[in-house]
Each structure stands twice: as structure tokens, then as C-alpha cells.
Protein backbone atom coordinates (compact mmCIF):
# COMPACT_ATOMS: atom_id res chain seq x y z
CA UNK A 1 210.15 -7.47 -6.54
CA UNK A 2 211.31 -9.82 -9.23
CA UNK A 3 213.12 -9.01 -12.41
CA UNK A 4 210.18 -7.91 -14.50
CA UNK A 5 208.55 -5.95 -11.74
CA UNK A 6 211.53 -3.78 -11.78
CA UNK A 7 211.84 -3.18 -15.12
CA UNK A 8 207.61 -2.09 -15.11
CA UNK A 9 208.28 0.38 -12.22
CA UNK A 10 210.97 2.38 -14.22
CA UNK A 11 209.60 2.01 -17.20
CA UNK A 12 205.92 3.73 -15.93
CA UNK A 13 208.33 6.24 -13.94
CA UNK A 14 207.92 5.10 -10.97
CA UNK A 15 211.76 5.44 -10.36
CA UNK A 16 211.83 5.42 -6.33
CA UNK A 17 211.21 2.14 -6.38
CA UNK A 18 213.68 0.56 -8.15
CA UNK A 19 216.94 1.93 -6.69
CA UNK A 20 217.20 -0.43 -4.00
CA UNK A 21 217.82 -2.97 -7.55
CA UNK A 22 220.70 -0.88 -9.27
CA UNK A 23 223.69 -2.01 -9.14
CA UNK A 24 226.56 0.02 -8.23
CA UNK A 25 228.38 0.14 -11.76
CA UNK A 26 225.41 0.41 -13.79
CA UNK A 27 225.27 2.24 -17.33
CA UNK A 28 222.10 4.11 -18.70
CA UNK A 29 223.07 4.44 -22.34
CA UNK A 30 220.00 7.39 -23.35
CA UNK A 31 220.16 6.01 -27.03
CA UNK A 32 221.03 9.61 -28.86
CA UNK A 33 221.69 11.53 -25.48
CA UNK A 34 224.52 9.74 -24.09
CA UNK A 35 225.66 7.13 -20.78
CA UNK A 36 225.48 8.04 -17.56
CA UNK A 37 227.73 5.41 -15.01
CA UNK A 38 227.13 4.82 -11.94
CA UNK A 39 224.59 4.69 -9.29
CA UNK A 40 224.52 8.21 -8.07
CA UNK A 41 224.44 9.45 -11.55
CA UNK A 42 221.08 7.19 -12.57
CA UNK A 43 219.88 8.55 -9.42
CA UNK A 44 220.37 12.25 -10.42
CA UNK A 45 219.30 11.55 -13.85
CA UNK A 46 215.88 9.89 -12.63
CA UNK A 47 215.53 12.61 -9.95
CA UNK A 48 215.32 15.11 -12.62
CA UNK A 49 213.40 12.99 -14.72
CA UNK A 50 210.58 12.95 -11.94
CA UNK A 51 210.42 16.43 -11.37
CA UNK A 52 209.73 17.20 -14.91
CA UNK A 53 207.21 14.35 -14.85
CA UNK A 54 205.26 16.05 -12.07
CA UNK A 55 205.70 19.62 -14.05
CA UNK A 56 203.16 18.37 -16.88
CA UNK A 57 200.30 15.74 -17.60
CA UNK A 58 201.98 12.26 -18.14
CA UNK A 59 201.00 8.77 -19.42
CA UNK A 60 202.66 5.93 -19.84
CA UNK A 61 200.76 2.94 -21.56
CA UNK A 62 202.93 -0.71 -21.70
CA UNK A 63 202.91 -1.97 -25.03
CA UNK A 64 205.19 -5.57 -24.90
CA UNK A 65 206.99 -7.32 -22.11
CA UNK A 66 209.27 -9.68 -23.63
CA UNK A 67 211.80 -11.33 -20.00
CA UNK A 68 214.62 -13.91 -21.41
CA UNK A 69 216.79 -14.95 -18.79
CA UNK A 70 218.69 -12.02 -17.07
CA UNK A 71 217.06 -9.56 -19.48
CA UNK A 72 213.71 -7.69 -19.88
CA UNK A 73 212.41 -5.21 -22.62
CA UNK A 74 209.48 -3.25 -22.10
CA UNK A 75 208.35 -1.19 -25.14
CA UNK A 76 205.20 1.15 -25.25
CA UNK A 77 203.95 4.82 -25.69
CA UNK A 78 204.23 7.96 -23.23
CA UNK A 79 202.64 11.06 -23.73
CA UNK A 80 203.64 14.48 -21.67
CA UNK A 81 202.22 17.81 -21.93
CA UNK A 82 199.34 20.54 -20.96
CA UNK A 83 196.21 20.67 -23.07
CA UNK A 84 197.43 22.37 -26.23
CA UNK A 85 201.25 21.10 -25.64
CA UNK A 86 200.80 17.14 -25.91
CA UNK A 87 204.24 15.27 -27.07
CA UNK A 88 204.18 11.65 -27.62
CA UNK A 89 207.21 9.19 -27.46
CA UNK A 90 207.44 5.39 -28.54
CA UNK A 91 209.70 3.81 -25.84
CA UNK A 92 211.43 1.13 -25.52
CA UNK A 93 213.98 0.26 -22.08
CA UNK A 94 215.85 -2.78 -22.40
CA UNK A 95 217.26 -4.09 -19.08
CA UNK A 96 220.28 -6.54 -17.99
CA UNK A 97 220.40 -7.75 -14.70
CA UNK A 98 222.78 -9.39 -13.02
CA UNK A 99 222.95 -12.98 -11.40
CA UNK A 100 221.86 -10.83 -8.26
CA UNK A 101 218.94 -9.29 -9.37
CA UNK A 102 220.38 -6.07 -9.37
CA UNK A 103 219.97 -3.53 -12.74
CA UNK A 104 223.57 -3.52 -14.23
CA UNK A 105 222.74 -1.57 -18.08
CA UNK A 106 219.36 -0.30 -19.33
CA UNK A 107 218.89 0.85 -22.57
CA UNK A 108 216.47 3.59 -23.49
CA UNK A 109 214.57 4.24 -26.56
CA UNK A 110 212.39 7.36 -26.68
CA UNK A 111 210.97 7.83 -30.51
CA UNK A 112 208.69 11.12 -30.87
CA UNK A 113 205.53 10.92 -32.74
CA UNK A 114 205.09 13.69 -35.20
């Protein structure tokens, strides 16, 4: 897969298929969260992450695709929820790779609608 590939399948939540790309060091910074370092922690983060995914109704629509160099940012809308219990979130991931192709920081963006 190349860099912006990647980026698409984590960004839509498809997270499976992009851990063969993280790098061993790498740092989720969850803007207003927190970080989480290190491979087996993004793991365990996107694990969890899935399951609640596959607990509701989710979309994920792709905005923007802006790829510079070693970097892509992916910005769009997601919306979660049952029938009466819809949440929507503007999101934007920015991702740094490095010279290997492999995921070393993502940043993530996640906005609620009111």
C-alpha cells in the first residue's frame, strides 16, 4: 500500500490493515485525550476503537486528502450511533511517515457537531 492508502484505511477505520505500516516508536497524540507511544499501545487503542465501532451504526465520509512529501492529512465527517442516538464528529488525522514508509506520529482531530 503506498503512503496515502495507509492513511485512508485508518482514517475509514479500517485499522487491521495498517499495522503492518507502524512503526515501532510511533506517537498517537488524541488532540484533547492524550499520546499513546508505542506500537502495542496504538494497537490496543485501535482494538478498542473497533469494537466500539462494531457496537453502533458508523460512517465515515472523506472530505480532503492533501499528501506532501512524508506527510498526509485526511479530514472529513463520521457519524456513530442507533436511530435516535446519532453523534457526528469533524475529523481530521494528520500522518508522518518515515523514509520507510512506516507511520511514525498521527495526529487526530475529532470535532463534535452540535
Amino acid at each position: 500500500m503506498n503512503k496515502q492508502a495507509i492513511a485512508e484505511s485508518f482514517s475509514m477505520g479500517r485499522f487491521e490493515e495498517i499495522y503492518p505500516y507502524l512503526s515501532d516508536s510511533i506517537e498517537w497524540h488524541i488532540i484533547g485525550e492524550g499520546t499513546i507511544t508505542g506500537i502495542e499501545n496504538v494497537i490496543g487503542k485501535c482494538e478498542e476503537t473497533s469494537a466500539y465501532f462494531k457496537s453502533v451504526t458508523t460512517k465515515c465520509d472523506i472530505k480532503n486528502i492533501i499528501t506532501q512529501n512524508n506527510q498526509v492529512v485526511i479530514s472529513g465527517l463520521a457519524f456513530f450511533g442507533e436511530k435516535d442516538e446519532i453523534s457526528c464528529i469533524n475529523a481530521c488525522d494528520i500522518y508522518t511517515f518515515d523514509d520507510s514508509g512506516f507511520i511514525r506520529e498521527m495526529e487526530s482531530y475529532c470535532i463534535p457537531i452540535k
